[in-house]
N, C-alpha and C. Protein backbone atom coordinates (compact mmCIF):
# COMPACT_ATOMS: atom_id res chain seq x y z
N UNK A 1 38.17 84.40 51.46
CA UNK A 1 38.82 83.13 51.29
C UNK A 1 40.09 83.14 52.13
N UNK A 2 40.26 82.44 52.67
CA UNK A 2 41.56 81.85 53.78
C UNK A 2 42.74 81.90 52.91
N UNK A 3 43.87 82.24 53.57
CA UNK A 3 45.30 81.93 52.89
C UNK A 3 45.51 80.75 52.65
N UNK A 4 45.08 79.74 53.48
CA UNK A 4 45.40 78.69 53.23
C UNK A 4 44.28 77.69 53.22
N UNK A 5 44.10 76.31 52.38
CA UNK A 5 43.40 75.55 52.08
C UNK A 5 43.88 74.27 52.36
N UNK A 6 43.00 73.15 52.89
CA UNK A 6 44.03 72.06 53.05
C UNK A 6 43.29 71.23 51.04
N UNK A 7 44.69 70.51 51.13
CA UNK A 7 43.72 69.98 49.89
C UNK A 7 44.04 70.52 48.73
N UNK A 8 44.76 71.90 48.20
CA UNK A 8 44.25 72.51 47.24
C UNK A 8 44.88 71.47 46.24
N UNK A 9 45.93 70.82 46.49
CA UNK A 9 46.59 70.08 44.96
C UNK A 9 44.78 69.47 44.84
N UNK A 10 44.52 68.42 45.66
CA UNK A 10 43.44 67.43 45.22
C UNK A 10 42.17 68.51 44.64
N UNK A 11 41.79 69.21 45.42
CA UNK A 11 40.81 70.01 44.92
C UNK A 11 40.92 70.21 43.35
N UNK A 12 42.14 70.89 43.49
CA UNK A 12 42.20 71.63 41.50
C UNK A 12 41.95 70.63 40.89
N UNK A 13 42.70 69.44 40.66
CA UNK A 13 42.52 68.46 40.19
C UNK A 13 41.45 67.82 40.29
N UNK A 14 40.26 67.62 40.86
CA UNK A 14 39.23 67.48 40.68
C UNK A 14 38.24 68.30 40.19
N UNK A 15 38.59 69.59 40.43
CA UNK A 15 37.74 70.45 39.46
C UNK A 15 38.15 71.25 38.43
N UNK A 16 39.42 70.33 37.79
CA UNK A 16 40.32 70.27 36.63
C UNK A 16 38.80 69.43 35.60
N UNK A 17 39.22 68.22 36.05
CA UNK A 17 38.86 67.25 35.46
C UNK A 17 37.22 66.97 35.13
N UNK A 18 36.74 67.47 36.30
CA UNK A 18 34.93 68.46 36.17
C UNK A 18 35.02 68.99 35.64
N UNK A 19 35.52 70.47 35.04
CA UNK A 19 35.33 71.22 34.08
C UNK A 19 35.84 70.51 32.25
N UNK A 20 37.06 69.93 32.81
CA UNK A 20 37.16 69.42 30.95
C UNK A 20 36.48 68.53 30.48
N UNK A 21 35.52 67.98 31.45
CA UNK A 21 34.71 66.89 31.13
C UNK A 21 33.31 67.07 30.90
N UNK A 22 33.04 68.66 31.56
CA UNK A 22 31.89 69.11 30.96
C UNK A 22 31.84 69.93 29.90
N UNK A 23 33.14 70.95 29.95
CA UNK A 23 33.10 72.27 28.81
C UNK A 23 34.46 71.76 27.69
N UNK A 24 34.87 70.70 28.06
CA UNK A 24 36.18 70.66 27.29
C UNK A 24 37.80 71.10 28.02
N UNK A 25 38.44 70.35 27.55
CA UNK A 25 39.98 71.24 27.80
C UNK A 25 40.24 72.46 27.61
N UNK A 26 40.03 72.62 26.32
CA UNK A 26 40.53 74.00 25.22
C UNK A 26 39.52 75.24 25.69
N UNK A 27 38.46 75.00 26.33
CA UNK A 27 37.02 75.93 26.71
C UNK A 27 37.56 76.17 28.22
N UNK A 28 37.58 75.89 28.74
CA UNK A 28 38.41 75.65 30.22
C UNK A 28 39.34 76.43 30.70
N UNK A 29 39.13 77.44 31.36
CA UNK A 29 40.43 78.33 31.59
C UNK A 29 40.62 77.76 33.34
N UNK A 30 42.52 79.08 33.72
CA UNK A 30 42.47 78.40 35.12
C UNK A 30 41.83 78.95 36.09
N UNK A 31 41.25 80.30 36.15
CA UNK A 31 40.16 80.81 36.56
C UNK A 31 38.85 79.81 37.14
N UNK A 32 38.82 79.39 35.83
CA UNK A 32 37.41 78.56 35.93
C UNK A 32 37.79 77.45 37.19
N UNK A 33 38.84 76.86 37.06
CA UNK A 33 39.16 75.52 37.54
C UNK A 33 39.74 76.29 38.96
N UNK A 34 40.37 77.01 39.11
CA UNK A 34 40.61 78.15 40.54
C UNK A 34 39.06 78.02 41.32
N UNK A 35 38.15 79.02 40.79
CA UNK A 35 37.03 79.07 41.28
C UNK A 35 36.15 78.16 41.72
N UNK A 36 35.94 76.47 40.83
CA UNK A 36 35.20 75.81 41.30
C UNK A 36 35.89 74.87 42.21
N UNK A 37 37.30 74.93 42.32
CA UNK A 37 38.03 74.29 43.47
C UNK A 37 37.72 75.53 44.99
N UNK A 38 37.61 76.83 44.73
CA UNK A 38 37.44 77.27 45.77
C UNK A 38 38.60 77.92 46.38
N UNK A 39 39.43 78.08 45.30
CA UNK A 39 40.99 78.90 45.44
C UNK A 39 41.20 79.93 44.46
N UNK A 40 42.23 80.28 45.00
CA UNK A 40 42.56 81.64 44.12
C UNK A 40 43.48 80.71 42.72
N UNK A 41 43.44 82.18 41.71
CA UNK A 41 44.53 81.55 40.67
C UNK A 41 45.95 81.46 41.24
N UNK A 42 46.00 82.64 42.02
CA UNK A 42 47.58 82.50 42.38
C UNK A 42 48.01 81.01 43.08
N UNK A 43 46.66 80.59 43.90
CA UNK A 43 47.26 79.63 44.66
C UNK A 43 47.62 78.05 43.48
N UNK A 44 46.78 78.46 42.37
CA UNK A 44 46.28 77.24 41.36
C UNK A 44 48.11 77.12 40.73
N UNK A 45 48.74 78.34 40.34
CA UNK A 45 49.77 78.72 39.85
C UNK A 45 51.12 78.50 41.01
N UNK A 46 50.48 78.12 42.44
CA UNK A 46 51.52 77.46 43.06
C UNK A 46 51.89 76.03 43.34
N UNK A 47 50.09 75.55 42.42
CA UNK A 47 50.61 74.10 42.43
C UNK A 47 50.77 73.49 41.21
N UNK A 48 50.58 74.21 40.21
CA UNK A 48 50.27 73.89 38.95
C UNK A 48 51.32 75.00 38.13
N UNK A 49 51.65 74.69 36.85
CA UNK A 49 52.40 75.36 36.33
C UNK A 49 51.26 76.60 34.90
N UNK A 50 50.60 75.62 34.57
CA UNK A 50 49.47 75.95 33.47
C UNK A 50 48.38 74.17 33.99
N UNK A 51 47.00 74.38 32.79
CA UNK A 51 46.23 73.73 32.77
C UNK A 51 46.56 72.17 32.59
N UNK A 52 47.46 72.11 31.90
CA UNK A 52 47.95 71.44 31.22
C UNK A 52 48.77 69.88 32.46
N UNK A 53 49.12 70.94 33.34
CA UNK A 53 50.43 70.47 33.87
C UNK A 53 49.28 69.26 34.75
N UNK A 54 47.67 69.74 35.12
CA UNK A 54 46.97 68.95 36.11
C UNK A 54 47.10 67.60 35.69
N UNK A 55 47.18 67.42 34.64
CA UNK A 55 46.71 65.63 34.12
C UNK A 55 48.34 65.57 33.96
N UNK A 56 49.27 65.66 34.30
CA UNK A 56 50.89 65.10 34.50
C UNK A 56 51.46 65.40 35.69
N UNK A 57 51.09 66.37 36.38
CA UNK A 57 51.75 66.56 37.49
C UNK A 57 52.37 65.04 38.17
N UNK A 58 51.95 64.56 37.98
CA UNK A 58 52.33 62.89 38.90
C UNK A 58 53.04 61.92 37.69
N UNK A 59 53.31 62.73 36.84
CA UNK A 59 54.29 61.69 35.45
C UNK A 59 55.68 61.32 36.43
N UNK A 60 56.44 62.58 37.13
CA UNK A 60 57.93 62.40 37.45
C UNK A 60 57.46 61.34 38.89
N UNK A 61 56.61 61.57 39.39
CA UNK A 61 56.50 60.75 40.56
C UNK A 61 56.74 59.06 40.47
N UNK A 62 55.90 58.88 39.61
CA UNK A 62 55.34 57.60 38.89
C UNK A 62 56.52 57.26 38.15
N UNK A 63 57.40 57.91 37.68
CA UNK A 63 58.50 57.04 36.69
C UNK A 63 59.27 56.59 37.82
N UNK A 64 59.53 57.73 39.05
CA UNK A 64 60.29 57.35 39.71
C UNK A 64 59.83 56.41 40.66
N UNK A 65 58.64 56.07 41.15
CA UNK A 65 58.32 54.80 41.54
C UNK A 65 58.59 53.70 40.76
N UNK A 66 58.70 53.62 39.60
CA UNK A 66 59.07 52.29 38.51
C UNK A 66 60.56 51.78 38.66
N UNK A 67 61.29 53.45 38.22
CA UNK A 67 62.71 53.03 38.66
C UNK A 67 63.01 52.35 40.18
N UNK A 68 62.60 52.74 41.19
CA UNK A 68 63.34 52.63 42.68
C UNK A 68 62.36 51.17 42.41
N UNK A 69 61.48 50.85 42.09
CA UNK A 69 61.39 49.36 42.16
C UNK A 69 62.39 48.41 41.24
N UNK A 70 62.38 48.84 40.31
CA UNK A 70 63.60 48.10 39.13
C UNK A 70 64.72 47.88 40.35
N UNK A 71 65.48 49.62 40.93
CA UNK A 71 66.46 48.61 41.59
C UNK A 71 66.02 48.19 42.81
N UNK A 72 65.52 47.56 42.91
CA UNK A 72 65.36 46.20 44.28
C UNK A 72 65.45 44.98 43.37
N UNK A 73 65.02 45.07 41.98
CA UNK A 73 64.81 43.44 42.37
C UNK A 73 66.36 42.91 41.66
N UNK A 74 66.61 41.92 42.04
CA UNK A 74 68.46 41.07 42.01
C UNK A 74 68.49 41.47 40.68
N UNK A 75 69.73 41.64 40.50
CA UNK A 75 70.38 42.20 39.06
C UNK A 75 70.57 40.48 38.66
N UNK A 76 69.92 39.04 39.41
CA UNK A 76 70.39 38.18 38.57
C UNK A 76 68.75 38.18 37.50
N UNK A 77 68.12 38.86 37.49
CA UNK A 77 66.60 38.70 36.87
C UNK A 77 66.73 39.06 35.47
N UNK A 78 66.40 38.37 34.83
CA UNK A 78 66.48 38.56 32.91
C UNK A 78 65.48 40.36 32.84
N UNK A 79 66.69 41.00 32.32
CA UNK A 79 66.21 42.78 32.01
C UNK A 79 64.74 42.95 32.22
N UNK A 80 64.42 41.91 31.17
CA UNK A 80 62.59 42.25 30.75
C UNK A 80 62.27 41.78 31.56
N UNK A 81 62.07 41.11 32.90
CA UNK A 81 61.71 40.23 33.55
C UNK A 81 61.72 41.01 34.44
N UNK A 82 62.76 41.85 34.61
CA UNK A 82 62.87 43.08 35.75
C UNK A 82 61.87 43.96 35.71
N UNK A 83 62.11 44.53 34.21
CA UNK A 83 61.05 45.73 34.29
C UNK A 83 59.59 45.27 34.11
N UNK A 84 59.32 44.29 33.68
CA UNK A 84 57.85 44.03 33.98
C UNK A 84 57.47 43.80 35.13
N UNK A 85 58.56 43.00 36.15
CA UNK A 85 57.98 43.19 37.53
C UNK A 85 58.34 44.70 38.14
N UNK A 86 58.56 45.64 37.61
CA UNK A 86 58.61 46.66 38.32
C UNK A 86 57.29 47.49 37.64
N UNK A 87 57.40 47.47 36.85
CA UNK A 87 55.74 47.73 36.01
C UNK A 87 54.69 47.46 36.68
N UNK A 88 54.90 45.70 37.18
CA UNK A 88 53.57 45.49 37.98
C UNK A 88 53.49 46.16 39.05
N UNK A 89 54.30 46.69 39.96
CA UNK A 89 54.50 47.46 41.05
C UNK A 89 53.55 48.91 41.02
N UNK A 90 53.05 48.94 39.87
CA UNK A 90 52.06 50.08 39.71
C UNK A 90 50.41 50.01 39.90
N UNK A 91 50.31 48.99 39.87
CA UNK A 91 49.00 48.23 39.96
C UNK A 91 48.37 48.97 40.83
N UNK A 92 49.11 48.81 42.17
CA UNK A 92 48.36 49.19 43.37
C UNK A 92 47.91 50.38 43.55
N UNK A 93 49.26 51.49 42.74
CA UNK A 93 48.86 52.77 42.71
C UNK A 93 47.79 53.18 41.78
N UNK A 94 47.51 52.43 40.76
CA UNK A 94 46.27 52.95 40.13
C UNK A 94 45.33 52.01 40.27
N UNK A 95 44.88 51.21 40.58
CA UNK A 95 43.73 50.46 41.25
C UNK A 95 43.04 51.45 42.09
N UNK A 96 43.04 52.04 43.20
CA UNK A 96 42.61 53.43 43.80
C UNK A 96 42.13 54.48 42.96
N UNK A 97 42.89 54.52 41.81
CA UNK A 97 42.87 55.71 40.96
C UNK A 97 42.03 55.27 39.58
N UNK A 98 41.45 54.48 39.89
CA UNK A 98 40.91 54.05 38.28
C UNK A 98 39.72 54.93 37.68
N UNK A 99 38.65 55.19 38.62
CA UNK A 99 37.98 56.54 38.37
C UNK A 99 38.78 57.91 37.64
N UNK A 100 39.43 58.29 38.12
CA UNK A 100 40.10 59.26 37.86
C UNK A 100 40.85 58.76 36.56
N UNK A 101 41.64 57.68 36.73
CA UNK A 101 42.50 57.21 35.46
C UNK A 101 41.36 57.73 34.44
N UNK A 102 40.25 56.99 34.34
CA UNK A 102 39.48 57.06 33.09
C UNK A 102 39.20 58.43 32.61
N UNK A 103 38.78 59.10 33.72
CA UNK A 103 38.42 60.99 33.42
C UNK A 103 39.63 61.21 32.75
N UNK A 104 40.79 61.21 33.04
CA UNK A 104 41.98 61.80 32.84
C UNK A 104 42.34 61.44 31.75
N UNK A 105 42.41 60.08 31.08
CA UNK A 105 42.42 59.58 29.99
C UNK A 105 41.30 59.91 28.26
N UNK A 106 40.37 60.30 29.26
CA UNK A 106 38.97 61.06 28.45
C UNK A 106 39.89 62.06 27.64
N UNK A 107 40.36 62.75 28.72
CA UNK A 107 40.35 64.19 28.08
C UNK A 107 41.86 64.01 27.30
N UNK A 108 42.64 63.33 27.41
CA UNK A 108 44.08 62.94 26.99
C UNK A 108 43.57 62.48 25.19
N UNK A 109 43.11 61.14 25.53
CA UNK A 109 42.15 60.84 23.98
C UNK A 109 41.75 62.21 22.98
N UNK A 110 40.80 62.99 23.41
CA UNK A 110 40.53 63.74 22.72
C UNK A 110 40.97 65.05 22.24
N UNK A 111 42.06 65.16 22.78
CA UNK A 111 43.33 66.78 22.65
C UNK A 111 45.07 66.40 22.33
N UNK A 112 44.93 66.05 20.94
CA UNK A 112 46.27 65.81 20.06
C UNK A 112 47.33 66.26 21.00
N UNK A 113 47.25 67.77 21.05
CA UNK A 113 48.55 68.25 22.32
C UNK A 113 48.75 67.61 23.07
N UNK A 114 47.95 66.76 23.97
CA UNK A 114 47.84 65.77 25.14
C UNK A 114 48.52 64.79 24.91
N UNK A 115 47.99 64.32 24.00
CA UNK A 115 48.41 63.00 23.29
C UNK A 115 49.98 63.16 23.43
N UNK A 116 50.15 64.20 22.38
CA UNK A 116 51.40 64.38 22.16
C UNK A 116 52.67 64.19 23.71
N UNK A 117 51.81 65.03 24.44
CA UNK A 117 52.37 65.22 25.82
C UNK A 117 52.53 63.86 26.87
N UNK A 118 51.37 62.99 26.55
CA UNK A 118 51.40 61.77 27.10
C UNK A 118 52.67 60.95 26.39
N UNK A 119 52.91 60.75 25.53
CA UNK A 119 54.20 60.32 24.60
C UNK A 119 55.71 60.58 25.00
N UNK A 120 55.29 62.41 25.43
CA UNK A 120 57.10 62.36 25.80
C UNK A 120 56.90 61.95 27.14
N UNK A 121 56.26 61.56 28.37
CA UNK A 121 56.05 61.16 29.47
C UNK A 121 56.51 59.93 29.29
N UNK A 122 55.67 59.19 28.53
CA UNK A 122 56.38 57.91 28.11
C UNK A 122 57.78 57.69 27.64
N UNK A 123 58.22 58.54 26.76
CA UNK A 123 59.31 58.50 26.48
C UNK A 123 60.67 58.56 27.75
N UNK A 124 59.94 59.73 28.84
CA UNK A 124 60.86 59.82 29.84
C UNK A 124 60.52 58.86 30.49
N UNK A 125 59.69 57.61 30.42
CA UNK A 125 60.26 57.06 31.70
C UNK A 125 60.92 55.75 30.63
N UNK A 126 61.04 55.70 29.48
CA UNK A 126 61.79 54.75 28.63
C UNK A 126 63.32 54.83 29.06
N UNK A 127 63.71 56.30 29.25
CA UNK A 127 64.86 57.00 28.98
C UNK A 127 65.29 56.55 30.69
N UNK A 128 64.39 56.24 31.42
CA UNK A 128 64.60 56.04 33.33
C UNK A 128 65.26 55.09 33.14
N UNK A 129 64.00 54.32 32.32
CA UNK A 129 64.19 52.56 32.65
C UNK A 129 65.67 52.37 32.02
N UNK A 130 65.99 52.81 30.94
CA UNK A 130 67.52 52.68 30.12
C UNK A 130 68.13 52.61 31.09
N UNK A 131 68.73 53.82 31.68
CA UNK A 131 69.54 54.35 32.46
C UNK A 131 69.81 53.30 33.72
N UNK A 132 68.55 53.22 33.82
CA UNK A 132 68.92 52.29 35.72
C UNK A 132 69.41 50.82 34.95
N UNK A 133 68.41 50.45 34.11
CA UNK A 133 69.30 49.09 33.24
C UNK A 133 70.94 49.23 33.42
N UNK A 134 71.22 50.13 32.76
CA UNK A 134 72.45 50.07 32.76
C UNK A 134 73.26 50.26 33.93
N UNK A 135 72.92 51.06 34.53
CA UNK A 135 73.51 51.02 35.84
C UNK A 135 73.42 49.57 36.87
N UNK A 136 72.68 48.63 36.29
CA UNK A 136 72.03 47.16 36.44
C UNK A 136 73.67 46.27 35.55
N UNK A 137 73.90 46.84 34.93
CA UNK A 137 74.92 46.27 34.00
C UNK A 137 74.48 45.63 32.68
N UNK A 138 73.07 46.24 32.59
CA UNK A 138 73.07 45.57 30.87
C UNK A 138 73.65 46.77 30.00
N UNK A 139 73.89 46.09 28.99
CA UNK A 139 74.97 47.28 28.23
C UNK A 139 73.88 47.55 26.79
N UNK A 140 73.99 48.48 25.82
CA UNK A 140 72.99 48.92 24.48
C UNK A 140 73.80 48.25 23.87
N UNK A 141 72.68 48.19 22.85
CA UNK A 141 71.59 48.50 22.58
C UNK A 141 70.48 47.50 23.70
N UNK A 142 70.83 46.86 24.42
CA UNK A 142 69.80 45.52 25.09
C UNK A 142 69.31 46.40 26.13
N UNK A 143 69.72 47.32 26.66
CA UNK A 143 69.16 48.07 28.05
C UNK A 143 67.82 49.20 27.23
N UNK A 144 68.40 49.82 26.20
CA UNK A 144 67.24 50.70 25.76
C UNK A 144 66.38 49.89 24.59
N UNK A 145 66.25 49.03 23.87
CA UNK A 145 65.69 47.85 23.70
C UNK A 145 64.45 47.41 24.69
N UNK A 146 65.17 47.13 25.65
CA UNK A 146 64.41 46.48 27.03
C UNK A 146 63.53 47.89 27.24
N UNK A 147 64.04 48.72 27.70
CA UNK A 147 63.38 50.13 28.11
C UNK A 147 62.08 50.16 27.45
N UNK A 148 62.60 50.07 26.11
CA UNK A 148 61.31 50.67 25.04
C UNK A 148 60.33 49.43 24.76
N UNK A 149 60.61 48.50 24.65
CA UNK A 149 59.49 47.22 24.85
C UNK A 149 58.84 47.67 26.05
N UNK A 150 59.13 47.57 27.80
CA UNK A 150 58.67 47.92 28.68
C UNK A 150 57.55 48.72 29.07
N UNK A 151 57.96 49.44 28.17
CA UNK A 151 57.19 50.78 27.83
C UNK A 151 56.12 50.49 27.13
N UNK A 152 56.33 49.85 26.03
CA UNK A 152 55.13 49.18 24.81
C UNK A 152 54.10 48.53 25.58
N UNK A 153 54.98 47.57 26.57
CA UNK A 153 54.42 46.54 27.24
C UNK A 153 53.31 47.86 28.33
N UNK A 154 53.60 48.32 29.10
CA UNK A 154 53.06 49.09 30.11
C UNK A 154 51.87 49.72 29.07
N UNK A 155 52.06 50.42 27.97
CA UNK A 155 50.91 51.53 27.82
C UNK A 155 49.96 50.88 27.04
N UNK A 156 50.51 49.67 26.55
CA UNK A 156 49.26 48.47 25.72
C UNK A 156 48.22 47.67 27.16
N UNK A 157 49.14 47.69 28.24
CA UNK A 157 48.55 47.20 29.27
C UNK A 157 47.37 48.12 29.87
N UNK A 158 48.05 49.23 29.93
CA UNK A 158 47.26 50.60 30.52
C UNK A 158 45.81 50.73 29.82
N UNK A 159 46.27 50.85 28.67
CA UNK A 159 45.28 51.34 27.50
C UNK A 159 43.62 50.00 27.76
N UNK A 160 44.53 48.73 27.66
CA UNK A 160 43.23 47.56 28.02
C UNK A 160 42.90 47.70 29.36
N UNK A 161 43.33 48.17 30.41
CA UNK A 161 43.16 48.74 31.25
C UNK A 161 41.64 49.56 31.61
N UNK A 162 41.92 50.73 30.95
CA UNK A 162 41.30 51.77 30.42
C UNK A 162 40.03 51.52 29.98
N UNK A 163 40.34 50.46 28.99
CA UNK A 163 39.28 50.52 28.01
C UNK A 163 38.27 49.16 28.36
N UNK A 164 38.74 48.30 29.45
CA UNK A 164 38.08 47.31 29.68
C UNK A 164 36.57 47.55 31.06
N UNK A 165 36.63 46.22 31.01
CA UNK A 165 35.48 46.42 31.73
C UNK A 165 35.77 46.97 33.60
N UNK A 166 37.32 46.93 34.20
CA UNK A 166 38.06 47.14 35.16
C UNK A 166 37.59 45.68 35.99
N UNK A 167 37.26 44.66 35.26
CA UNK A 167 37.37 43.50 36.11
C UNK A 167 38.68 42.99 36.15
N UNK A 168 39.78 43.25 35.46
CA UNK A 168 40.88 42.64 35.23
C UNK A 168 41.89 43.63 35.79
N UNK A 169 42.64 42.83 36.50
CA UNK A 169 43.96 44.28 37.12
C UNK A 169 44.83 44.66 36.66
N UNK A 170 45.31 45.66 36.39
CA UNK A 170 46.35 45.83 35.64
C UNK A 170 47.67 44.92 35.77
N UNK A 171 48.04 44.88 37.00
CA UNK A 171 49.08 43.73 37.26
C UNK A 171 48.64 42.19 36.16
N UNK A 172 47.90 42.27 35.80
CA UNK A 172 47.80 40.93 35.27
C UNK A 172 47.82 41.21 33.52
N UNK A 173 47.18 42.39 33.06
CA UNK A 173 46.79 43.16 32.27
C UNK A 173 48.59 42.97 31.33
N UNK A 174 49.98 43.30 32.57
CA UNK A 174 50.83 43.72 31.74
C UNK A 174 51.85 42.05 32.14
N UNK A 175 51.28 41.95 32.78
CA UNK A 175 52.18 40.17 32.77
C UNK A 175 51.99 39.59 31.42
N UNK A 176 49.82 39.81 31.14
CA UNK A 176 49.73 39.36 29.33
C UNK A 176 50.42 39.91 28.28
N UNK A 177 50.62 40.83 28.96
CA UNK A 177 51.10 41.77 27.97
C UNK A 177 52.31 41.79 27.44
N UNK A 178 53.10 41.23 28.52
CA UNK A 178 54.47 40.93 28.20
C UNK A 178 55.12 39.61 27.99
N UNK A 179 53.66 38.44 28.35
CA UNK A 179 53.79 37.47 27.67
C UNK A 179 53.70 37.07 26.25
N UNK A 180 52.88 38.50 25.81
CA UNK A 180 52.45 38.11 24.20
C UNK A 180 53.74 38.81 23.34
N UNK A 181 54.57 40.13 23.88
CA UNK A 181 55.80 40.59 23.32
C UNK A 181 56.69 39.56 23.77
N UNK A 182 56.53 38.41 24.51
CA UNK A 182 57.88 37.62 24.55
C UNK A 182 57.65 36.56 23.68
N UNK A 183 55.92 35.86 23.21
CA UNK A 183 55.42 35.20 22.33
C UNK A 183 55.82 35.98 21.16
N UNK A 184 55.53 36.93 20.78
CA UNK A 184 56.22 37.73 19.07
C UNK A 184 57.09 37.15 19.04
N UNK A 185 58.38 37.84 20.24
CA UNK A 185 59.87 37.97 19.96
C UNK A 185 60.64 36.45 19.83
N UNK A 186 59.70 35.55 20.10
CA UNK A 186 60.09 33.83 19.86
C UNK A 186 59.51 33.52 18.47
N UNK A 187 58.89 34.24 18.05
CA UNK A 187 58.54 33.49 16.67
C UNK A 187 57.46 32.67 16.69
N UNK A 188 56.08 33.05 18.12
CA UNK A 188 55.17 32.42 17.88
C UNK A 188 53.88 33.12 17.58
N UNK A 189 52.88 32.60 16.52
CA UNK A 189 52.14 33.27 16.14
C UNK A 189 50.97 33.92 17.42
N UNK A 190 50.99 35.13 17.59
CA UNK A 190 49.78 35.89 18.42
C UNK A 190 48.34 34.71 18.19
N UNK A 191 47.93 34.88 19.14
CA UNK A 191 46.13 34.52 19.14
C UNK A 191 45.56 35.27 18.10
């Protein structure tokens, strides 16, 4: 085997997601997922931290695409108005990725730890969105407020996403989505 591989992030990760989808997560060592990518462990351990890390590796990427869109758009835009259009700004990146979204989501669903792990991901990019808010000049409780709706709004979007038929885009998915948390927050009854 060659020192070097082109590919190896994509590789592992595809034969991450082959193996937990045939033998399970927890059955799954990095050996296994080394070998059917066609790399060594050491090299798996230079892109990866543990097994674990394959289905997040792209969490810090992705928050920080949300933030650097938040600040572009005019600080005259109502908070929530901001971060949902910076939300939609994700669309594009997982539209490409929707195959994969679903594998990845498979195995997330069915391993509590995951779960768990998908949560503080969420949580950190709640904690992004706060931060740049404020640096936006909304002041708290209304900036982490905003954050954490955003957030509600995004992973209720994701989730129908996910779970739909993928005729519907996510960009549109979290516009509803954040039309029906702005319908609650007025006092009008949901559909």
């Amino acid at each position: 085997m060659s020192r070097w591989e082109p590919n190896a992030r994509g590789r592992i990760e595809e034969a991450a997601l082959e193996l937990y989808g045939e033998r399970g997560f927890e059955q799954t060592t990095v050996a296994e997922i080394a070998k059917r990518a066609g790399l060594t462990e050491r090299t798996f351990f230079r892109h990866y931290a543990d097994k674990r890390e394959v289905l997040f590796a792209g969490s810090r990427a992705l928050e920080q695409f949300i933030v650097d869109a938040l600040t572009r758009i005019p600080d005259s835009t109502a908070p929530i108005d901001a971060v949902g259009t910076a939300l939609e700004a994700t669309a594009d990146l997982f539209r490409e990725r929707r195959p994969h979204s679903l594998r990845r989501q498979a195995v997330i669903a069915a391993h509590p730890e995951l779960q768990e792990r998908e949560l503080i991901k969420l949580a950190s990019l709640s904690a992004a969105l706060a931060e740049t808010l404020r640096r936006r000049g909304v002041g708290d409780p209304a900036a982490s407020l905003t954050a954490e709706a955003g957030t509600a709004v995004f992973k209720v979007a994701f989730e129908r996403w996910i779970g739909g038929s993928g005729h519907q885009d996510l960009s549109e998915l979290i516009r509803d989505s954040l039309a029906e948390l702005k319908a609650v927050t007025a006092g009008a009854r949901p559909d």
